[in-house]
PDB file of N, CA and C in Angstrom:
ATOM      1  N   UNK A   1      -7.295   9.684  57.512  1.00  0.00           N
ATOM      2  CA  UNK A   1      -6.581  10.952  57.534  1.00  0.00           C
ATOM      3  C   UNK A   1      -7.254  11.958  58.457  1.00  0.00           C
ATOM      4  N   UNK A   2      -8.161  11.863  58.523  1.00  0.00           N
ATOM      5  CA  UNK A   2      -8.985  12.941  59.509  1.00  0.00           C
ATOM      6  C   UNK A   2      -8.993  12.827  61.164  1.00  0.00           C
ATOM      7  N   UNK A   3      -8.493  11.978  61.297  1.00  0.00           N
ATOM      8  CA  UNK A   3      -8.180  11.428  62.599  1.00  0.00           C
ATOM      9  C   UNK A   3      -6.775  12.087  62.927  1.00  0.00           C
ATOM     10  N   UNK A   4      -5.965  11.756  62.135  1.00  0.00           N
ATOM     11  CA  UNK A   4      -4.570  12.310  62.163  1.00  0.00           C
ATOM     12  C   UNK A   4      -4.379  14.267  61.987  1.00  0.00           C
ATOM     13  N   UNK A   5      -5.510  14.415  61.207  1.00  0.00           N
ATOM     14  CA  UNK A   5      -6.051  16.348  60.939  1.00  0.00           C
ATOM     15  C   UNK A   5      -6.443  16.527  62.532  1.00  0.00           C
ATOM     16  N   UNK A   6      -7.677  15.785  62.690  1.00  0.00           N
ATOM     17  CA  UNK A   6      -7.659  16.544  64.199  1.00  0.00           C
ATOM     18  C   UNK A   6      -6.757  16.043  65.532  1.00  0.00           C
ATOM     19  N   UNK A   7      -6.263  15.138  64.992  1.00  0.00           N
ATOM     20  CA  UNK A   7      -5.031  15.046  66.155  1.00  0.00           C
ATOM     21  C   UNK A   7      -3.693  15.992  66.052  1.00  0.00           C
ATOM     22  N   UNK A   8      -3.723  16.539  65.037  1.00  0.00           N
ATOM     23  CA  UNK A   8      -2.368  17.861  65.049  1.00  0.00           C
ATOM     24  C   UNK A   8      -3.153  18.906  65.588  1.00  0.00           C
ATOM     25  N   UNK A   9      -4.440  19.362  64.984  1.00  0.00           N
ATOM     26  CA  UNK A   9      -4.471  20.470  65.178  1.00  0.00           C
ATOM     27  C   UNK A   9      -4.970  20.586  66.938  1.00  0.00           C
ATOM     28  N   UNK A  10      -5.393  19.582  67.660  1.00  0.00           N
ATOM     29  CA  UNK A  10      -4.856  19.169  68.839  1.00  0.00           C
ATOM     30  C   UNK A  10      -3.901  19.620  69.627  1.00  0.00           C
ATOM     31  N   UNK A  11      -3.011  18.989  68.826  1.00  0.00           N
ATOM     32  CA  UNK A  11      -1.221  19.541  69.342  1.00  0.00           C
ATOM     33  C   UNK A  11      -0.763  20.510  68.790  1.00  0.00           C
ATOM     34  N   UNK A  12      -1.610  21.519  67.946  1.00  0.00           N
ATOM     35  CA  UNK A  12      -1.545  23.392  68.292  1.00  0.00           C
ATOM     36  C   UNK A  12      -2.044  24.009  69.183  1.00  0.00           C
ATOM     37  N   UNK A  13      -3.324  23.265  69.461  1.00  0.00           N
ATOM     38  CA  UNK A  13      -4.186  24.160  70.194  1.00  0.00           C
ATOM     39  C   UNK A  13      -3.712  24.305  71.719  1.00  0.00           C
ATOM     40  N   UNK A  14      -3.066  22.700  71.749  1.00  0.00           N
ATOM     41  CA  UNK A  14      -2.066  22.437  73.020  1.00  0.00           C
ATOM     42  C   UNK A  14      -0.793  23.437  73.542  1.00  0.00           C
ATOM     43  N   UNK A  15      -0.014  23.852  72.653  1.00  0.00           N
ATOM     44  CA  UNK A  15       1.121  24.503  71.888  1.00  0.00           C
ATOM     45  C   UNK A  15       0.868  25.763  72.524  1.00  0.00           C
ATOM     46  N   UNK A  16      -0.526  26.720  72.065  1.00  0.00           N
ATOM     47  CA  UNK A  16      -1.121  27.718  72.227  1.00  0.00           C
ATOM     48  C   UNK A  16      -1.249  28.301  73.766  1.00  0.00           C
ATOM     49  N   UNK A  17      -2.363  26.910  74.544  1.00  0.00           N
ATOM     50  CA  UNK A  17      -2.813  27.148  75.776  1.00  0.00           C
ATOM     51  C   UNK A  17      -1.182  27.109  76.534  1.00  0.00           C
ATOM     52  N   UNK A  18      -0.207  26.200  76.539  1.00  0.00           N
ATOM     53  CA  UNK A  18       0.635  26.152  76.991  1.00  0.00           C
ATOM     54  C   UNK A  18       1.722  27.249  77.189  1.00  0.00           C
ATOM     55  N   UNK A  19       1.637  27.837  75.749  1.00  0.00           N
ATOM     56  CA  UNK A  19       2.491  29.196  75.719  1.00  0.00           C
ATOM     57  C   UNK A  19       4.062  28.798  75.040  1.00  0.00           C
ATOM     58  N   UNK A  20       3.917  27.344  74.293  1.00  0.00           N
ATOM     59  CA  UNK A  20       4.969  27.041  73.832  1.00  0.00           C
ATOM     60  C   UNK A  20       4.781  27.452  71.994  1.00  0.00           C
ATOM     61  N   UNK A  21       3.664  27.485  71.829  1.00  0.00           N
ATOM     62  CA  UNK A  21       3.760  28.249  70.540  1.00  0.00           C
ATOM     63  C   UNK A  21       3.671  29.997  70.514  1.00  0.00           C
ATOM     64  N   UNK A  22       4.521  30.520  69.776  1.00  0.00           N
ATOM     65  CA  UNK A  22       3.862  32.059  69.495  1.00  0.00           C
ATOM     66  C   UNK A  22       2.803  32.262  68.604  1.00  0.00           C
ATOM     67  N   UNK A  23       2.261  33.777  68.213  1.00  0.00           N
ATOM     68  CA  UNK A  23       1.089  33.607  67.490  1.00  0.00           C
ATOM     69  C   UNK A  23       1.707  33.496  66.352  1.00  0.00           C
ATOM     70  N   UNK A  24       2.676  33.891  65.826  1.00  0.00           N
ATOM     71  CA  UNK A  24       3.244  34.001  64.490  1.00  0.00           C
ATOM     72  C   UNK A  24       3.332  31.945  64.160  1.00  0.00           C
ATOM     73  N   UNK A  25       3.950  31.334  65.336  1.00  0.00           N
ATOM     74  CA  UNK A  25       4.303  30.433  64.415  1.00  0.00           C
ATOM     75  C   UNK A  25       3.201  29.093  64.447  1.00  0.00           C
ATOM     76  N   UNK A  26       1.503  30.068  66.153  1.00  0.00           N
ATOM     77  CA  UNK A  26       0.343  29.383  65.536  1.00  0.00           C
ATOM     78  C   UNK A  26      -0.425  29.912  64.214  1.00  0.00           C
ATOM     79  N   UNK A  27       0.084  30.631  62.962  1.00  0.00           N
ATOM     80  CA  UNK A  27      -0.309  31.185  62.164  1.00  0.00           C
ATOM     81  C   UNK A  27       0.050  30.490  61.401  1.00  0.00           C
ATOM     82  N   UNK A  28       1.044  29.882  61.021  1.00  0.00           N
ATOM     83  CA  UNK A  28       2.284  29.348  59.817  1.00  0.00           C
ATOM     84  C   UNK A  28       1.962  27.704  59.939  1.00  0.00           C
ATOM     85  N   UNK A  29       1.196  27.202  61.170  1.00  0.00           N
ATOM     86  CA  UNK A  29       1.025  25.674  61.540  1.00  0.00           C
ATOM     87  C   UNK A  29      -0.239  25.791  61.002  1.00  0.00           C
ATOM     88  N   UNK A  30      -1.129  26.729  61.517  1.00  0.00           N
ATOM     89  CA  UNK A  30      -2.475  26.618  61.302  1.00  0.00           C
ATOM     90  C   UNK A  30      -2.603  26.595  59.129  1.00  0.00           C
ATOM     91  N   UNK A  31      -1.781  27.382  58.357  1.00  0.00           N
ATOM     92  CA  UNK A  31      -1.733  27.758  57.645  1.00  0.00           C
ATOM     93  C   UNK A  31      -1.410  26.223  56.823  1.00  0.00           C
ATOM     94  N   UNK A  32      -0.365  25.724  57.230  1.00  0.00           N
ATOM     95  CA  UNK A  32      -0.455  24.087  56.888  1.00  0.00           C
ATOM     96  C   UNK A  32      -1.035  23.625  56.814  1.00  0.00           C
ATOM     97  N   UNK A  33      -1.979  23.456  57.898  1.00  0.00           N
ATOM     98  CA  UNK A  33      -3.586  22.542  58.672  1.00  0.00           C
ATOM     99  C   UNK A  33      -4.089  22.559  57.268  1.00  0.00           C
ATOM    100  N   UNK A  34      -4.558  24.063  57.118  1.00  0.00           N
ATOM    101  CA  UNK A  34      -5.275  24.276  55.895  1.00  0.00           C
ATOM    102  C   UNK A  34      -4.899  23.524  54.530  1.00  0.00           C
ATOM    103  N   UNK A  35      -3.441  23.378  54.527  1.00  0.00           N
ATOM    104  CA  UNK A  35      -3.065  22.920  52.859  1.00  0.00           C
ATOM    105  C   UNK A  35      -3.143  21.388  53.346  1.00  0.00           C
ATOM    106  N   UNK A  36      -2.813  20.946  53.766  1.00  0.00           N
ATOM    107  CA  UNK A  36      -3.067  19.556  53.901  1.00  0.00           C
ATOM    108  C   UNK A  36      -4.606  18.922  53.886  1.00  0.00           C
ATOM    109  N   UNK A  37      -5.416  20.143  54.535  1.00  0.00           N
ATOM    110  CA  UNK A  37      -6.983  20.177  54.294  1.00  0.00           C
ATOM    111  C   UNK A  37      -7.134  19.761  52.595  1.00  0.00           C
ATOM    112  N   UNK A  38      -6.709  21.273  51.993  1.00  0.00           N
ATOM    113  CA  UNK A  38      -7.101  21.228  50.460  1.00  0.00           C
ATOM    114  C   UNK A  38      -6.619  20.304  49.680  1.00  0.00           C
ATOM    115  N   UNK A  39      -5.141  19.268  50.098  1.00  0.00           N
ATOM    116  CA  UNK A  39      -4.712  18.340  49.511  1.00  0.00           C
ATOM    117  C   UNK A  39      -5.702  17.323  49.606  1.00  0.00           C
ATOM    118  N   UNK A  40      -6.482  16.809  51.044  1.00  0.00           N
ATOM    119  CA  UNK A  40      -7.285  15.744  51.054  1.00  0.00           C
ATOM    120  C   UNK A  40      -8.397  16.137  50.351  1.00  0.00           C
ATOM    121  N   UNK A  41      -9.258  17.106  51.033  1.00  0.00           N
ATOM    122  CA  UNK A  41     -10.349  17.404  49.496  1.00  0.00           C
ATOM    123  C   UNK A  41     -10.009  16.855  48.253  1.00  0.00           C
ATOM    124  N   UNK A  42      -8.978  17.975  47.548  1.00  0.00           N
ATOM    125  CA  UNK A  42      -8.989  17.432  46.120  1.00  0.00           C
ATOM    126  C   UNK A  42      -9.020  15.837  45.780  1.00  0.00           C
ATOM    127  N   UNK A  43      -7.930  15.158  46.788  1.00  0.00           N
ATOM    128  CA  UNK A  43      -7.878  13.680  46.937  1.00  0.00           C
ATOM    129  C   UNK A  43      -9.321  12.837  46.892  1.00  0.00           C
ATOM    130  N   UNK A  44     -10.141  13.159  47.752  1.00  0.00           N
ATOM    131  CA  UNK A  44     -11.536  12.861  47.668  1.00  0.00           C
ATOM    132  C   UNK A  44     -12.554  12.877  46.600  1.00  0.00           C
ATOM    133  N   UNK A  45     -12.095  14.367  45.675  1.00  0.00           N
ATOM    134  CA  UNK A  45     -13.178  14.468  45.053  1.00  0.00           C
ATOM    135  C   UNK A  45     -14.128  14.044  43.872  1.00  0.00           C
ATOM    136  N   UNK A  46     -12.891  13.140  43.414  1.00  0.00           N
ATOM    137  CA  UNK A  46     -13.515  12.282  42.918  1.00  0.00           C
ATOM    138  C   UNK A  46     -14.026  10.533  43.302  1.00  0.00           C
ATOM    139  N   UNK A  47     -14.299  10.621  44.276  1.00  0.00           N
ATOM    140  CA  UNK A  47     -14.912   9.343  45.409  1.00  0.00           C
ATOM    141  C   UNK A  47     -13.750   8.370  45.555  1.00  0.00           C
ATOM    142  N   UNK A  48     -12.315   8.961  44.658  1.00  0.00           N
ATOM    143  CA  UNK A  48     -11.544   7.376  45.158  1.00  0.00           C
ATOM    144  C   UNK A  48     -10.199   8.366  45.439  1.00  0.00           C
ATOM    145  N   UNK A  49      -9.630   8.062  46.510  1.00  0.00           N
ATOM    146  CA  UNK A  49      -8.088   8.112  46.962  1.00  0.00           C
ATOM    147  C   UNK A  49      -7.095   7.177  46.348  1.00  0.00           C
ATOM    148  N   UNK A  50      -6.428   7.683  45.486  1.00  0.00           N
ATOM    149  CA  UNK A  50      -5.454   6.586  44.582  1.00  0.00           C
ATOM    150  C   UNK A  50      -4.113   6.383  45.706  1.00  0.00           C
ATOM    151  N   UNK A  51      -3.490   5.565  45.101  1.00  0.00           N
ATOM    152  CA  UNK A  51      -2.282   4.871  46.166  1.00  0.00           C
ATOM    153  C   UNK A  51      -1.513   6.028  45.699  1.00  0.00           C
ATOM    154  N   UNK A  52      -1.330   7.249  44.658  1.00  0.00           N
ATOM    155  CA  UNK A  52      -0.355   7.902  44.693  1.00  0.00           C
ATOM    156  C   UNK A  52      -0.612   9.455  46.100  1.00  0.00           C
ATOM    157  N   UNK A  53      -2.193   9.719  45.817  1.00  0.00           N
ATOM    158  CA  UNK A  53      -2.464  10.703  46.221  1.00  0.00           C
ATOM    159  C   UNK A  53      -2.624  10.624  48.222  1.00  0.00           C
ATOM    160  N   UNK A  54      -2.712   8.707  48.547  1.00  0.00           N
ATOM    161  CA  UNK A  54      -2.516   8.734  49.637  1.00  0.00           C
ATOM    162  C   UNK A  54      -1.068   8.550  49.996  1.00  0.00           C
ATOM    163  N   UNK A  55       0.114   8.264  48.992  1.00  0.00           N
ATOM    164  CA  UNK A  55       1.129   8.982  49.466  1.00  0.00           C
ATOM    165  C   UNK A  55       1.555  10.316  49.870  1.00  0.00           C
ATOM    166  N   UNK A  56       1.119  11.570  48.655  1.00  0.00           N
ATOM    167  CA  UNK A  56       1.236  12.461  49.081  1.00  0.00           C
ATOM    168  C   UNK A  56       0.570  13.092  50.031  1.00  0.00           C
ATOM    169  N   UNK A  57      -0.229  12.781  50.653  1.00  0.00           N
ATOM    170  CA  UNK A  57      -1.186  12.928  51.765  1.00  0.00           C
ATOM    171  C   UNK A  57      -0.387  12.931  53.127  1.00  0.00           C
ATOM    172  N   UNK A  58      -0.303  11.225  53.252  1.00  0.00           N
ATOM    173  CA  UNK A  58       0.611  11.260  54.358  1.00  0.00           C
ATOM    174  C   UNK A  58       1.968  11.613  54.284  1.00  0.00           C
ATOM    175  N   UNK A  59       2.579  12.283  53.363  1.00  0.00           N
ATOM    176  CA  UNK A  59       3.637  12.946  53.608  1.00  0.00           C
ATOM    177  C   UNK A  59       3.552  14.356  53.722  1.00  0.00           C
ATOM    178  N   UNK A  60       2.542  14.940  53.233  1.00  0.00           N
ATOM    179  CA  UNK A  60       2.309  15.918  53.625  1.00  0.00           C
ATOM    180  C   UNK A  60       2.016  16.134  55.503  1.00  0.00           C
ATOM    181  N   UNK A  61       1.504  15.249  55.706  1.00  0.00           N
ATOM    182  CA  UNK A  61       0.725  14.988  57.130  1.00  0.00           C
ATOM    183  C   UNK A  61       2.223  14.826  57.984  1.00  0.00           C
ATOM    184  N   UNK A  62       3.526  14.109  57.584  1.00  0.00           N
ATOM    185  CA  UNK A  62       4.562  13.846  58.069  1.00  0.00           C
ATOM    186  C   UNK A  62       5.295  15.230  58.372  1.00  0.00           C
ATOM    187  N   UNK A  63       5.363  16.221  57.312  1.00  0.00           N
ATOM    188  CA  UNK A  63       5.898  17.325  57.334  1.00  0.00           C
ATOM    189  C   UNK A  63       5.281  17.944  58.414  1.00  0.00           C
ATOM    190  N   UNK A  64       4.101  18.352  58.839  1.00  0.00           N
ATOM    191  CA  UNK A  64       3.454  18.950  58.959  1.00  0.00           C
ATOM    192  C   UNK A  64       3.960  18.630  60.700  1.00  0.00           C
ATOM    193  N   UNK A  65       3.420  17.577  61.283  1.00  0.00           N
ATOM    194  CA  UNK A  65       3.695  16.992  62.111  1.00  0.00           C
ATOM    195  C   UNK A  65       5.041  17.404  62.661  1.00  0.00           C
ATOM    196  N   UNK A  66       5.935  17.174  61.624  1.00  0.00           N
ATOM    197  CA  UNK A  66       7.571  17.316  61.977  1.00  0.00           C
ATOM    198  C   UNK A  66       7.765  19.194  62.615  1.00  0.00           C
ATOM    199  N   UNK A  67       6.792  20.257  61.558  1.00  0.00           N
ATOM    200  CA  UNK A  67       6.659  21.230  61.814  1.00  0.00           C
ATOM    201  C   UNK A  67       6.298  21.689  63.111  1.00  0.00           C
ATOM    202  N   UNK A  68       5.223  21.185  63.572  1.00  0.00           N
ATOM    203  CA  UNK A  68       4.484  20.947  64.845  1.00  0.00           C
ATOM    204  C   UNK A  68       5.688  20.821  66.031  1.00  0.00           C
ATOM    205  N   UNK A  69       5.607  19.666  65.662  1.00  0.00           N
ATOM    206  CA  UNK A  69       6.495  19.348  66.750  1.00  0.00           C
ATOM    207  C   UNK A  69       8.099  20.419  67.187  1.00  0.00           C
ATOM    208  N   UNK A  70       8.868  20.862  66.172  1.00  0.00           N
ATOM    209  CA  UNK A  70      10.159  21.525  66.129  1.00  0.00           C
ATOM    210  C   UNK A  70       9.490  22.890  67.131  1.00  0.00           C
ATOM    211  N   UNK A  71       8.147  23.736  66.432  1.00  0.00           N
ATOM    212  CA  UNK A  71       7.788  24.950  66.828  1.00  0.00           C
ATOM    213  C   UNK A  71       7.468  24.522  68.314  1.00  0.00           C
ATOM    214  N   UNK A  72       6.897  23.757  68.600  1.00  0.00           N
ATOM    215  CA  UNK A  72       6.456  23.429  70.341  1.00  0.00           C
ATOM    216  C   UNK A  72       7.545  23.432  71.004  1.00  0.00           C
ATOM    217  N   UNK A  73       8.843  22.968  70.244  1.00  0.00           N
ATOM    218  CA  UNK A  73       9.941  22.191  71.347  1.00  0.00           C
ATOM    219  C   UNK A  73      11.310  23.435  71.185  1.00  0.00           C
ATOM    220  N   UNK A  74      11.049  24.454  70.280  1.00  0.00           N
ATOM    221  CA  UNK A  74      11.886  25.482  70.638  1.00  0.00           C
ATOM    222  C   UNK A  74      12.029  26.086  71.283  1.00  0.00           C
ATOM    223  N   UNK A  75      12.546  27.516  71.902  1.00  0.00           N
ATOM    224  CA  UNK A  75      13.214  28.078  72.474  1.00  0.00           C
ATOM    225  C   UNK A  75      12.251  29.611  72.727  1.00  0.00           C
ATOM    226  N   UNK A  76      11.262  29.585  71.801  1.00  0.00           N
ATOM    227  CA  UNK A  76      10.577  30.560  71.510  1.00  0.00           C
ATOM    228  C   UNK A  76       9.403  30.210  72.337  1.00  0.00           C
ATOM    229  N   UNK A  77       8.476  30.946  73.385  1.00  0.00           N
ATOM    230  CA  UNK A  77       7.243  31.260  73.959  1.00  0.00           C
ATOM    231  C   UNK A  77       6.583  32.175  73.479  1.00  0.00           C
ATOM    232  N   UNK A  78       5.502  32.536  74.123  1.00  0.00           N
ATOM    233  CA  UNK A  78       4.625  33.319  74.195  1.00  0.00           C
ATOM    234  C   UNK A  78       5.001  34.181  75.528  1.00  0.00           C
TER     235      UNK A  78
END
């Protein structure tokens, strides 16, 4: 999963320099980053990732992604 964390937040930072994200909606992506952060923590913290919690993981990670991607490819700049 952490591979896939810093490969989005990648494709904000991309988003950003490019001028295809605004700050508002690098605020609302970044703001995700974070919950998907606190979802894997909790997932971790007890030393085992169960098959339910790495579902919700990567679907969280799917959304997130899907988010990413819509805000880059709109209509809206910087």
């Amino acid at each position: 999963m952490d591979r896939r964390q810093e490969r989005q937040e990648q494709r904000i930072d991309q988003g950003v320099k490019s001028g295809a994200l605004t700050p508002r909606e690098t605020r609302k992506l970044e703001r995700g980053q974070k919950h998907v952060e606190n979802l894997e923590t909790k997932a971790h913290a007890d030393g085992k990732v169960t098959a339910r919690e790495k579902v919700r993981l990567e679907h969280a990670q799917d959304v997130q992604s899907e988010r990413i991607y819509k805000q880059k490819h709109d209509n809206q700049t910087r």
